[in-house]
C-alpha atoms as a PDB file:
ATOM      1  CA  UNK A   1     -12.064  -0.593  -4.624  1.00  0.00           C
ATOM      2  CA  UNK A   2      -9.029   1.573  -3.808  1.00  0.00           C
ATOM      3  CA  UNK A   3      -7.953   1.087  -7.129  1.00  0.00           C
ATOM      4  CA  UNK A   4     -10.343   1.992  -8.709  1.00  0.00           C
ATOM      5  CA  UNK A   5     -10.952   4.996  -6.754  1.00  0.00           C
ATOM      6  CA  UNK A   6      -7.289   6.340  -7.381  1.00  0.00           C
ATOM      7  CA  UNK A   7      -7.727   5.895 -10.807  1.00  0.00           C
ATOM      8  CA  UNK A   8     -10.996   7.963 -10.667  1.00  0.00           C
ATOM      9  CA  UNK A   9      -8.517  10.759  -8.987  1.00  0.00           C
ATOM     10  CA  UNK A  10      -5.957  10.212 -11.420  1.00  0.00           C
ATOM     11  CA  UNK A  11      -8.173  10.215 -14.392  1.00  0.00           C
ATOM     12  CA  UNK A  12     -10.046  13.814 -12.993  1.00  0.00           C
ATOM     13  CA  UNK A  13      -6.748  15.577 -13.197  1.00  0.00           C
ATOM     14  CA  UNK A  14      -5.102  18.862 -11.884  1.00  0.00           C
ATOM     15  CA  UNK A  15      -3.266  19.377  -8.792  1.00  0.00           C
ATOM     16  CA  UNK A  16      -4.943  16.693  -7.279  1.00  0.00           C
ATOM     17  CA  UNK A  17      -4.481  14.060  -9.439  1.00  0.00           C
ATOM     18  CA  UNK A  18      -0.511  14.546  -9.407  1.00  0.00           C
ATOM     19  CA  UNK A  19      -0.573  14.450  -5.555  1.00  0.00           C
ATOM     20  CA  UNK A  20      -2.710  11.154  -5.155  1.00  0.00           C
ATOM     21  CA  UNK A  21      -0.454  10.044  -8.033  1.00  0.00           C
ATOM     22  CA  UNK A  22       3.159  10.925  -6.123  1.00  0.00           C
ATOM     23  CA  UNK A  23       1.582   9.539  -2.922  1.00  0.00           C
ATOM     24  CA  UNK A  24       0.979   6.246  -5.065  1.00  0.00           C
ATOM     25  CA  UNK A  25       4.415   5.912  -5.744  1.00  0.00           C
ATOM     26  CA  UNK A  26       5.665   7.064  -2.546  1.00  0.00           C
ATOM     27  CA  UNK A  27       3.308   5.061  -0.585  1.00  0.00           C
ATOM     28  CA  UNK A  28       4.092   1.768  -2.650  1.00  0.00           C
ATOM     29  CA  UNK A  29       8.246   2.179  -2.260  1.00  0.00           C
ATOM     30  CA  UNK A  30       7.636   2.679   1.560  1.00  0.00           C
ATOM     31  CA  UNK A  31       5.711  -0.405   1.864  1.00  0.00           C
ATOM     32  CA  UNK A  32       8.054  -2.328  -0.533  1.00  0.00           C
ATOM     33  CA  UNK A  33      10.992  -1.076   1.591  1.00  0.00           C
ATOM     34  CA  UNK A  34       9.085  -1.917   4.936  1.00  0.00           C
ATOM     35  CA  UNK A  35       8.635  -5.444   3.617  1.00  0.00           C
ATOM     36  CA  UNK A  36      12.230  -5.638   2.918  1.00  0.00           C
ATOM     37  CA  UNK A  37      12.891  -4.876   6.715  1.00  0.00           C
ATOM     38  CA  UNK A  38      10.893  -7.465   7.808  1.00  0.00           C
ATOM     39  CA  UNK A  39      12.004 -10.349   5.658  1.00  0.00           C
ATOM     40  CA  UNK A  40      15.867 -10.021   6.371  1.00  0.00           C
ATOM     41  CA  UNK A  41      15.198  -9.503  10.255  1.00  0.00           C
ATOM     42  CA  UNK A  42      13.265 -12.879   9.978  1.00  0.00           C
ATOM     43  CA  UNK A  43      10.259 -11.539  11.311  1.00  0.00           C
ATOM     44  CA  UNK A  44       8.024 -12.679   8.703  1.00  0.00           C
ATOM     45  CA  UNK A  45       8.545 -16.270  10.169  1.00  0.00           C
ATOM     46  CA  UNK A  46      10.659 -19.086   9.780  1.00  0.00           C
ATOM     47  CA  UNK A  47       7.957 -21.201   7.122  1.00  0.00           C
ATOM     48  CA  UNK A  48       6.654 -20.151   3.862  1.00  0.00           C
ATOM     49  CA  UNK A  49       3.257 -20.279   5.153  1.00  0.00           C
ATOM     50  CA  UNK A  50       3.356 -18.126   8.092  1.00  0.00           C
ATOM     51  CA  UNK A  51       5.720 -15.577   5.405  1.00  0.00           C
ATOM     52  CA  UNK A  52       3.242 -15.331   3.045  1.00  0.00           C
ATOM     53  CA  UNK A  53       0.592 -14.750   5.905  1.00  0.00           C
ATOM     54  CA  UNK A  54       2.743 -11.880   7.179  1.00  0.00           C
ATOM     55  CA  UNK A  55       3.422 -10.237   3.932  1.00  0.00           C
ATOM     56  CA  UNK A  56      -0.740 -10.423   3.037  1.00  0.00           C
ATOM     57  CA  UNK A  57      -1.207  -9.314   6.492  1.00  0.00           C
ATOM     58  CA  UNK A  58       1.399  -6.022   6.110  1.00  0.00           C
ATOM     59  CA  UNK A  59      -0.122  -5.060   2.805  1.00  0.00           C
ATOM     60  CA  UNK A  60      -3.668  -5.851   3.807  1.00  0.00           C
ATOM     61  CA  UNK A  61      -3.004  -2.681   6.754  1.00  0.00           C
ATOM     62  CA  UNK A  62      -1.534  -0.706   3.825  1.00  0.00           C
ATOM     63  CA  UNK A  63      -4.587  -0.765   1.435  1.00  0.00           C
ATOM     64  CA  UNK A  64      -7.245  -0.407   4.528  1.00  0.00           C
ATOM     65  CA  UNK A  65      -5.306   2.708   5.584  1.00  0.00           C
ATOM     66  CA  UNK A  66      -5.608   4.247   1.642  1.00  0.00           C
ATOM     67  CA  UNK A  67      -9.621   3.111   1.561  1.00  0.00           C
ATOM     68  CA  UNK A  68     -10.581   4.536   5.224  1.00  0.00           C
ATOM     69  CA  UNK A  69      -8.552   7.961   3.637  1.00  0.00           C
ATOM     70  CA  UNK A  70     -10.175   7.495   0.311  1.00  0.00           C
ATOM     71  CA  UNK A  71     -13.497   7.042   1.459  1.00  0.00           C
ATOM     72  CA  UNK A  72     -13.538  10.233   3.313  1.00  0.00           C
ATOM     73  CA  UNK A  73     -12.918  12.512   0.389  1.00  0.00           C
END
């Protein structure tokens, strides 16, 4: 859904097409570099399990934020 709904703001063009797109990019390094933090300060658990639950969870929060923002517009 989200992605599909940037690319229908991509695709449309003009001014804001090249903001959604830099806030794609911007938005995506963030959360990458976020991630980062949290797996060499161990807090995304000491088993792979409970890691890969963590990591879902973080980016889960990251594409509800961008749907409740696209949704709106």
């Amino acid at each position: 859904m989200v992605i599909g709904q940037r690319g229908l703001r991509i695709a449309a063009g003009g001014p804001a097409a090249e903001a959604e797109t830099h806030r794609l990019v911007s938005e995506k390094a963030a959360a990458a570099a976020e991630w980062q933090i949290l797996a060499m300060t161990g807090r995304l658990g000491a088993s792979a399990p409970t890691a890969a639950a963590r990591t879902l969870r973080h980016y889960r929060r990251k594409v509800r934020a961008n749907r409740r923002r696209l949704a709106k517009s």
